[in-house]
C-alpha atoms as a PDB file:
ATOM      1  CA  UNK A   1     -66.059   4.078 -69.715  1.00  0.00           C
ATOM      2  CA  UNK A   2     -64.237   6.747 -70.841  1.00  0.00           C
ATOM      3  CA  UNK A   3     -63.298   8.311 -67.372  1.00  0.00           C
ATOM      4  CA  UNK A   4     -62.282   5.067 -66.212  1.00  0.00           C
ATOM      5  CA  UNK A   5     -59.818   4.679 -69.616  1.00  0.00           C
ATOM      6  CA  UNK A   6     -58.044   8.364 -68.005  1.00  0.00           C
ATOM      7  CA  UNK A   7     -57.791   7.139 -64.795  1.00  0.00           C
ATOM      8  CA  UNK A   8     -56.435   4.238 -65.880  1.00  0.00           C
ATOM      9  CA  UNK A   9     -53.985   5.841 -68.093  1.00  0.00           C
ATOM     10  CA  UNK A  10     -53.120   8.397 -65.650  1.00  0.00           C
ATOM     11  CA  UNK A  11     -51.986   5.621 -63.180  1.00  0.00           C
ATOM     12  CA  UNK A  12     -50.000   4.251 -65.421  1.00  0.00           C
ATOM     13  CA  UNK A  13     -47.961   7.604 -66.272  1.00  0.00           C
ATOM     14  CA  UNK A  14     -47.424   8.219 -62.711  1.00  0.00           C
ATOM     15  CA  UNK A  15     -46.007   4.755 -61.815  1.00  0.00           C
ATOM     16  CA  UNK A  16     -43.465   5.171 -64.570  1.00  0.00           C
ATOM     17  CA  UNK A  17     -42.830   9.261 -63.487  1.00  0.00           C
ATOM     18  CA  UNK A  18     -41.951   7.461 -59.807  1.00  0.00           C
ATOM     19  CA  UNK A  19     -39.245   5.588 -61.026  1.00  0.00           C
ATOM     20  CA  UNK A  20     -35.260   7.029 -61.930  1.00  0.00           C
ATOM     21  CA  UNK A  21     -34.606   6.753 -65.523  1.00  0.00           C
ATOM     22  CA  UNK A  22     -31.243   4.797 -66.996  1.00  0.00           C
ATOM     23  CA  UNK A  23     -29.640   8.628 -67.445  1.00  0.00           C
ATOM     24  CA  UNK A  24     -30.540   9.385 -64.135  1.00  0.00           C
ATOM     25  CA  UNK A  25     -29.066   6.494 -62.737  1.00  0.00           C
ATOM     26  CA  UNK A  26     -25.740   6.856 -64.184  1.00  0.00           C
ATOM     27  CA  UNK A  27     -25.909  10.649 -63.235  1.00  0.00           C
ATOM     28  CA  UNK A  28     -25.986   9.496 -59.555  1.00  0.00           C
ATOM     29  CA  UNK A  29     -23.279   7.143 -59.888  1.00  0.00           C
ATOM     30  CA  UNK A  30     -21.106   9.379 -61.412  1.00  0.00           C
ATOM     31  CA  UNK A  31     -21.617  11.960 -58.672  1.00  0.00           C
ATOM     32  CA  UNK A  32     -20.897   9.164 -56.131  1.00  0.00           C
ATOM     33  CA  UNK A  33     -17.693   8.163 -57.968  1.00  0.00           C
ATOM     34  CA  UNK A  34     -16.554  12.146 -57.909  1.00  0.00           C
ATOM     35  CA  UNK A  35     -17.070  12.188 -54.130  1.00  0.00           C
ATOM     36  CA  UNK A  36     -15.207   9.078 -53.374  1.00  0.00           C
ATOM     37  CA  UNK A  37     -12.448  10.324 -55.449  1.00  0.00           C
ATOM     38  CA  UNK A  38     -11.995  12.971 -53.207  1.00  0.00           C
ATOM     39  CA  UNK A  39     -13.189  12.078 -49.974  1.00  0.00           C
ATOM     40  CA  UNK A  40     -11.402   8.244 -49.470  1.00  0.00           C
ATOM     41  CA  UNK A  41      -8.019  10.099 -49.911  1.00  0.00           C
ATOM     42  CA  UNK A  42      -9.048  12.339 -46.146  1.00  0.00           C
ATOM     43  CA  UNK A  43     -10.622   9.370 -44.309  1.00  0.00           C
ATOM     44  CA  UNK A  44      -7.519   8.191 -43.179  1.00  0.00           C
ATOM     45  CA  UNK A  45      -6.497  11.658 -42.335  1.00  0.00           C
ATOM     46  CA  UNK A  46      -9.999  12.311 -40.756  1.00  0.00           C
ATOM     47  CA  UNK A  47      -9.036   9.105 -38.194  1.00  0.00           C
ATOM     48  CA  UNK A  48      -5.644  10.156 -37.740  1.00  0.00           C
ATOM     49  CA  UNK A  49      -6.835  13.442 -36.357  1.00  0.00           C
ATOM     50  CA  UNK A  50      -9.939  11.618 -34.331  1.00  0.00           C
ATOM     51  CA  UNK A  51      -6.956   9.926 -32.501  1.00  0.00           C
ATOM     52  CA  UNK A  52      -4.994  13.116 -31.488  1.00  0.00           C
ATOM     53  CA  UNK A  53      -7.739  14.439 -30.281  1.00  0.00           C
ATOM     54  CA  UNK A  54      -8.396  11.217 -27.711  1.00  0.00           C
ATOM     55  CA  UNK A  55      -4.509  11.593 -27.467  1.00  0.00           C
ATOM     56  CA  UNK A  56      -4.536  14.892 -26.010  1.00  0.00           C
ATOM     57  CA  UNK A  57      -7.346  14.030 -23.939  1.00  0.00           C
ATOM     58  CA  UNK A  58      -5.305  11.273 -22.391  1.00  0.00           C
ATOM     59  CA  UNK A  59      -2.275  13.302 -21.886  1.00  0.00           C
ATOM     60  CA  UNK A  60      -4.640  16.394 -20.099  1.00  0.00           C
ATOM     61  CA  UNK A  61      -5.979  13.707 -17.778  1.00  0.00           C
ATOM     62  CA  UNK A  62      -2.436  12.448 -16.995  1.00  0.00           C
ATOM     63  CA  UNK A  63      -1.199  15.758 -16.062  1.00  0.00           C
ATOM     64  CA  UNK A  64      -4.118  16.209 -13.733  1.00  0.00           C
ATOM     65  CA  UNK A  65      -3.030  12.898 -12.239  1.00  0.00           C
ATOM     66  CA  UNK A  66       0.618  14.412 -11.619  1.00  0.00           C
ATOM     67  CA  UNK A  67      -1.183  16.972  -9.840  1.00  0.00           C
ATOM     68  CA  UNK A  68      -3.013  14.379  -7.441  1.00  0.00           C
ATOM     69  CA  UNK A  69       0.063  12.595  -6.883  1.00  0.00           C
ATOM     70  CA  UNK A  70       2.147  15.857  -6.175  1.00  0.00           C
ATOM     71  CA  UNK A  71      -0.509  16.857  -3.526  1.00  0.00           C
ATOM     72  CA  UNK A  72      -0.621  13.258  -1.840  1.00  0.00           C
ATOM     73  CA  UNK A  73       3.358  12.524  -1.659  1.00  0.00           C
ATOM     74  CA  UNK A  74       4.576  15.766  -2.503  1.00  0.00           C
ATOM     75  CA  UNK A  75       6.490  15.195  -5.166  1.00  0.00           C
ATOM     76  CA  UNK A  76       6.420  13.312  -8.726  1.00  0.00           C
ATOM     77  CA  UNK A  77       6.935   9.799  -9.231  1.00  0.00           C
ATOM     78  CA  UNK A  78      10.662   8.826  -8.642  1.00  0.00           C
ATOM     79  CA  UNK A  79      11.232   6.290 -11.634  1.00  0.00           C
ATOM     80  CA  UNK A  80      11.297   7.695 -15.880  1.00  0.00           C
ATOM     81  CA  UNK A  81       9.916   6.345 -18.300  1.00  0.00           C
ATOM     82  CA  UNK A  82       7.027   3.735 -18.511  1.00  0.00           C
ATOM     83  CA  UNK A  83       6.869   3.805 -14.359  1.00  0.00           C
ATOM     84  CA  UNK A  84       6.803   7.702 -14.225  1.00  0.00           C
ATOM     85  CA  UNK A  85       3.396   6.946 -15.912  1.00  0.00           C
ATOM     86  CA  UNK A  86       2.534   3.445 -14.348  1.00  0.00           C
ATOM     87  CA  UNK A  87       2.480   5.150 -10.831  1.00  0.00           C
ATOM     88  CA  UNK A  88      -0.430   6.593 -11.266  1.00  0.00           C
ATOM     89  CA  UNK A  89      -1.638   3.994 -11.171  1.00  0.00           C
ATOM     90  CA  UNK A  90       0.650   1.055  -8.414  1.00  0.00           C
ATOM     91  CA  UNK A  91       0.530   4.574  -5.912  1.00  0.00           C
ATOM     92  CA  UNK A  92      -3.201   4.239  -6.127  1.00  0.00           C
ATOM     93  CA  UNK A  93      -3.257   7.721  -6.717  1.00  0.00           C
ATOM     94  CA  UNK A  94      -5.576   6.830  -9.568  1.00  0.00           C
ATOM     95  CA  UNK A  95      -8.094   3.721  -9.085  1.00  0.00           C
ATOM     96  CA  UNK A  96      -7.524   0.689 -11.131  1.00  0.00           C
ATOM     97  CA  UNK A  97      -9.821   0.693 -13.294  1.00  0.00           C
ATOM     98  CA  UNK A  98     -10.207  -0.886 -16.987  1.00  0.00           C
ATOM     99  CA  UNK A  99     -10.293   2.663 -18.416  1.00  0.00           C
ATOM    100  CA  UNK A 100      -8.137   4.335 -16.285  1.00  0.00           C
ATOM    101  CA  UNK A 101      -5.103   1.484 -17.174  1.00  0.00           C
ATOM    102  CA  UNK A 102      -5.721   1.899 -21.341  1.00  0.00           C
ATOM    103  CA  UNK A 103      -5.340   5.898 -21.001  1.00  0.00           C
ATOM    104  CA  UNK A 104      -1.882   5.364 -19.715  1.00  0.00           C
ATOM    105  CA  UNK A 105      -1.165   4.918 -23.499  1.00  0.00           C
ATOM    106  CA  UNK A 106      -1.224   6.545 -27.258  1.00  0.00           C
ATOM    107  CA  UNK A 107      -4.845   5.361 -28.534  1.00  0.00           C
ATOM    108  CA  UNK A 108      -3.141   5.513 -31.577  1.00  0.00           C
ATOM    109  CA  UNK A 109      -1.299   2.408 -31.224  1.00  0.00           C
ATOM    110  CA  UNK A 110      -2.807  -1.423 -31.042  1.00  0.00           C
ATOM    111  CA  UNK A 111      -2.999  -2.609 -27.018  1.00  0.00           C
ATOM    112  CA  UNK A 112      -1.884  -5.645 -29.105  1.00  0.00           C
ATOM    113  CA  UNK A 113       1.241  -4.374 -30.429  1.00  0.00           C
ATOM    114  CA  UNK A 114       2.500  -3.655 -27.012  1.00  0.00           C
ATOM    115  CA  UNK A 115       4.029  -7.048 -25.646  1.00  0.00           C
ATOM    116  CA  UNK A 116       4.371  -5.998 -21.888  1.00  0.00           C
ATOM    117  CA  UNK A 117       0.091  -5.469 -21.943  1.00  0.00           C
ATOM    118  CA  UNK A 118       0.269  -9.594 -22.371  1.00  0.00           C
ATOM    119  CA  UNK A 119      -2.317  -9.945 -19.431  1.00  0.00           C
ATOM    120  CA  UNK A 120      -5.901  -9.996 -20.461  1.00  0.00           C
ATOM    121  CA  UNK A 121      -7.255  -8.190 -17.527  1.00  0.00           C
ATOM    122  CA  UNK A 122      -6.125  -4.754 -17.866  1.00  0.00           C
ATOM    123  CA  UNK A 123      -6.387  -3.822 -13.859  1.00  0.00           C
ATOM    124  CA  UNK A 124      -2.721  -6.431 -14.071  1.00  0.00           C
ATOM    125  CA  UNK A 125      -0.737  -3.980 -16.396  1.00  0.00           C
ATOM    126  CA  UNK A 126      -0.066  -1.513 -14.119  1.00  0.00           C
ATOM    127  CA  UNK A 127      -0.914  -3.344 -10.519  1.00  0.00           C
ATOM    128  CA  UNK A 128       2.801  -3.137  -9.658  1.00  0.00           C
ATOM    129  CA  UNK A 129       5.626  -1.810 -11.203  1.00  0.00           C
ATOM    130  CA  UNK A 130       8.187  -4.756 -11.465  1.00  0.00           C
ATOM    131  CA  UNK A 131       8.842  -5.156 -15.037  1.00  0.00           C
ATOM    132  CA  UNK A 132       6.880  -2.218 -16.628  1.00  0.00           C
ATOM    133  CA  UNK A 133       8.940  -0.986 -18.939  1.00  0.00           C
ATOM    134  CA  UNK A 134       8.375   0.663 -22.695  1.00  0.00           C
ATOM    135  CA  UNK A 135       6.689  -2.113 -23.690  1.00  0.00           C
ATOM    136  CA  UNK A 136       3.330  -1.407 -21.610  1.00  0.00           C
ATOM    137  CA  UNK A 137       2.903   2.003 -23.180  1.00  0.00           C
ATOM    138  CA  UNK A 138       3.215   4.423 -26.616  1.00  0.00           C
ATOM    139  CA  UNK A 139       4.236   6.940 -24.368  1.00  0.00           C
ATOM    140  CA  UNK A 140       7.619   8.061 -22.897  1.00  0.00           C
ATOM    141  CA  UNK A 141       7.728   9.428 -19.668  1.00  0.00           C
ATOM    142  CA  UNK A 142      10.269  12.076 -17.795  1.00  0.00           C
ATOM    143  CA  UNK A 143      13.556  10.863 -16.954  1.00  0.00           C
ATOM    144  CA  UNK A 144      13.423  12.220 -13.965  1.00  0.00           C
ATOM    145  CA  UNK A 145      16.755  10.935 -11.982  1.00  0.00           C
ATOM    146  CA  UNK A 146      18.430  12.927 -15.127  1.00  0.00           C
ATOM    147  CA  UNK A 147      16.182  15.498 -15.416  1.00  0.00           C
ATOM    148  CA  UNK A 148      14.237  15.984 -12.129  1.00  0.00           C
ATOM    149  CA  UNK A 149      11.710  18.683 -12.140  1.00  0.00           C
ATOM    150  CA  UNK A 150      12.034  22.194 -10.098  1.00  0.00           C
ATOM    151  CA  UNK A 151       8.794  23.052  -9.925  1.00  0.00           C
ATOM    152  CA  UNK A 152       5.368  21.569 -10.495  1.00  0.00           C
ATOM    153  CA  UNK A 153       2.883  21.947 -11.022  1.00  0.00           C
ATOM    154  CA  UNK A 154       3.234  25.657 -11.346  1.00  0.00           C
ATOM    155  CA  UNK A 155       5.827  25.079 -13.447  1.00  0.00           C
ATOM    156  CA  UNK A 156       7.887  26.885 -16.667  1.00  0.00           C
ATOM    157  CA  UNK A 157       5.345  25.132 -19.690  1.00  0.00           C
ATOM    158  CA  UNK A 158       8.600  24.438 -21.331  1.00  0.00           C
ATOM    159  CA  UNK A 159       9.569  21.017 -19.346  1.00  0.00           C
ATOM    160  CA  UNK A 160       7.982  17.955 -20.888  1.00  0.00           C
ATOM    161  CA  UNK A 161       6.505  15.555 -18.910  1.00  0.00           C
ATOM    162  CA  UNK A 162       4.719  12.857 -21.442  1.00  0.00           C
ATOM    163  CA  UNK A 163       5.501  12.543 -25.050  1.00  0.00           C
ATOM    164  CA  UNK A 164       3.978  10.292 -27.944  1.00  0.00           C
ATOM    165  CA  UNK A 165       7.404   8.121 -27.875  1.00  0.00           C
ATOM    166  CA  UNK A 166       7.223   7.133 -31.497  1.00  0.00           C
ATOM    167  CA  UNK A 167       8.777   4.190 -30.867  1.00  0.00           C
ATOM    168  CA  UNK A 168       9.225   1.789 -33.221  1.00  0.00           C
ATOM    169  CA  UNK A 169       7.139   3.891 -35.192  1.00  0.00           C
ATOM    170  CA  UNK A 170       4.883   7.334 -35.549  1.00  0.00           C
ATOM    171  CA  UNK A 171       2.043   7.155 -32.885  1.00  0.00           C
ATOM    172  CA  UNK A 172       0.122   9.779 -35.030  1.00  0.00           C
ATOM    173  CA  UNK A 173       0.697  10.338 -39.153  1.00  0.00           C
ATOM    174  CA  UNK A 174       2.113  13.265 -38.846  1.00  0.00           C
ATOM    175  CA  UNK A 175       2.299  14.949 -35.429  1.00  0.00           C
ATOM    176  CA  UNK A 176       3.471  14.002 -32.023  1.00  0.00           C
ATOM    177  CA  UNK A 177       2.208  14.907 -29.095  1.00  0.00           C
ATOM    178  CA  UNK A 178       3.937  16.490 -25.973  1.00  0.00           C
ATOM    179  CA  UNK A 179       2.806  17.073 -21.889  1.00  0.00           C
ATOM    180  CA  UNK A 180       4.131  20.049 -20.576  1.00  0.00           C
ATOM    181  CA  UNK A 181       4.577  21.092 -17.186  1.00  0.00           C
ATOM    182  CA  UNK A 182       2.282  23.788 -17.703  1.00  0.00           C
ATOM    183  CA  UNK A 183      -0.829  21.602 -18.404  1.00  0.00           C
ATOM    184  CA  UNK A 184      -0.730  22.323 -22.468  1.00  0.00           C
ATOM    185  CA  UNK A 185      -0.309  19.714 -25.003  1.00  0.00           C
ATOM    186  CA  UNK A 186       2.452  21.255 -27.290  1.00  0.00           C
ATOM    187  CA  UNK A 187       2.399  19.776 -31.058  1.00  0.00           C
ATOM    188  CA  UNK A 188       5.494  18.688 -33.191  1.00  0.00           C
ATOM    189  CA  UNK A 189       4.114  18.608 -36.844  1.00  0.00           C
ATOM    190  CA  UNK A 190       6.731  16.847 -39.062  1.00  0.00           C
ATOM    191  CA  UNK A 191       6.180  19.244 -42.176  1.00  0.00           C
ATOM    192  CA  UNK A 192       7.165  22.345 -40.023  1.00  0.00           C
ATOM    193  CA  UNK A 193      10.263  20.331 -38.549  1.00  0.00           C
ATOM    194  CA  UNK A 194      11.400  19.594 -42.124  1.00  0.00           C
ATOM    195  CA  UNK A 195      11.150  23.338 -43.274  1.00  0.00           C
ATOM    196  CA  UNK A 196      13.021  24.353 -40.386  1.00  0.00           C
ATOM    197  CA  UNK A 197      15.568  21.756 -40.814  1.00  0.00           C
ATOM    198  CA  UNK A 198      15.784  19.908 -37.403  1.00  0.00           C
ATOM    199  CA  UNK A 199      14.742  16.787 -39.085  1.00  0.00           C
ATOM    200  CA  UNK A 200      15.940  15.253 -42.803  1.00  0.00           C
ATOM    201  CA  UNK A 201      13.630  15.740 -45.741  1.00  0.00           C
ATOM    202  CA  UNK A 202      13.520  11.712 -45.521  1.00  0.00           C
ATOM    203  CA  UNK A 203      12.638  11.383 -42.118  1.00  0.00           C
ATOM    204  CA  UNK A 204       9.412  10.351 -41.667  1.00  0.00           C
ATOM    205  CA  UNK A 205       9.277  10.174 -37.484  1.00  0.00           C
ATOM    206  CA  UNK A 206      10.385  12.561 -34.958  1.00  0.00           C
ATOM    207  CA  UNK A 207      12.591  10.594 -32.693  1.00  0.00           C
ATOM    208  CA  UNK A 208      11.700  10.839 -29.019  1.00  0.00           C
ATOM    209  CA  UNK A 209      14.100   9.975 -26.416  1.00  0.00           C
ATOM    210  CA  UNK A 210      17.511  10.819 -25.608  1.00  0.00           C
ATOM    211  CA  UNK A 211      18.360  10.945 -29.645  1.00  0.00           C
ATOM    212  CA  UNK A 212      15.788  13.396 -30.239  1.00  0.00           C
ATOM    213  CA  UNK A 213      17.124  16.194 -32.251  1.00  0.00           C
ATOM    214  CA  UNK A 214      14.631  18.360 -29.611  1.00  0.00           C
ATOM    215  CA  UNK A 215      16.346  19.218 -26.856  1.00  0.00           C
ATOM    216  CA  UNK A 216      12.946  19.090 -24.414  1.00  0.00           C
ATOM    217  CA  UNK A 217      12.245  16.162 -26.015  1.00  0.00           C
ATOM    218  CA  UNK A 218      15.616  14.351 -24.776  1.00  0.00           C
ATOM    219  CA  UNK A 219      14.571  14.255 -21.164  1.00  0.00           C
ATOM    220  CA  UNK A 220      12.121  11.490 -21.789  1.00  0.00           C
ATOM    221  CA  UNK A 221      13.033   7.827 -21.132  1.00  0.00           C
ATOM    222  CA  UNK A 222      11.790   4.629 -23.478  1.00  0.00           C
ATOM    223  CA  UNK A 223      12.140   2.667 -21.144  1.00  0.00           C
END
């Protein structure tokens, strides 16, 4: 009887060891509160820089279109802006594909936001390039009838080809991207810009476009 009364008791001491006591409890929700003070501040941050990074895969893969296109008609596409880009596509240089259509913009920005994209199939956006304009992309291609390229694809690395175009707003939080002819995805961030002084202390976009105050950056088109 008396070695069952231990066991017994013993039991019952380890159940209540098993569980977490009220002090315990509040220990762990304090600790949770301390890292969501200081982590929720760099998720949006943390997402901002998960979409530069898909950004700057889209632009690489774009540039290694130009170079498929250059080899097949020798020579770039003949219309800036939104068609520079679209022709990847309408020369069938690139197939028409789902995924190949959505790369030919910022992932940053909504496909909703963009009112020429107002087809549901995507393989329609970029079929043919009557009426593509700036509103079927976040990105701003060459002007090239105003600025038409020398060379390419061996070219200087200082003539942009693609850009983030910003327009009406930042693609990215705080950096935009830009294709150069060398096959490297320069970086504008808008802290350095303001320390520099090329854009106001208030601004809170670099403008792309022919009012850029970057000169490389004027020889893209909106449109």
């Amino acid at each position: 009887m008396r070695t069952l009364a231990r066991r017994t008791v013993f039991r019952a001491d380890s159940t209540l060891r098993a569980g977490f006591t009220l002090i315990e409890l509040l220990a762990v929700i304090l600790i949770i509160s301390i890292l969501m003070v200081f982590l929720l501040p760099k998720i949006p941050e943390a997402i901002d820089q998960a979409r530069v990074t898909a950004c700057k895969k889209n632009l690489q893969e774009i540039y290694g279109g130009f170079v498929m296109y250059e080899t097949k008609h020798k020579d770039l596409p003949k219309e800036g802006g939104a068609k520079f880009i679209g022709a990847l596509i309408s020369s069938g240089v690139w197939n028409n594909t789902k995924d190949r259509a959505e790369s030919l913009s910022c992932p940053a920005i909504k496909k909703s936001a963009l009112s020429g994209l107002s087809a549901e199939d995507p393989t329609d956006w970029f079929k043919h390039l009557d009426g593509v304009d700036g509103t079927y992309t976040a990105y701003a291609g060459r002007d090239v009838k105003r600025y038409p390229l020398r060379r390419f694809p061996d070219g200087s690395g200082k003539e942009v080809l693609v850009a983030d175009d910003n327009d009406p707003e930042l693609n990215h939080r705080t950096t935009t991207l830009a294709l150069l002819d060398s096959a490297v995805v320069s970086t504008y961030e808008l802290g350095e810009l303001r320390e520099k002084g090329i854009i106001g202390p208030d601004d809170e976009h670099l403008v792309v476009g022919p009012d850029s105050p970057i000169e490389e950056l004027r020889k893209l088109s909106l449109d």
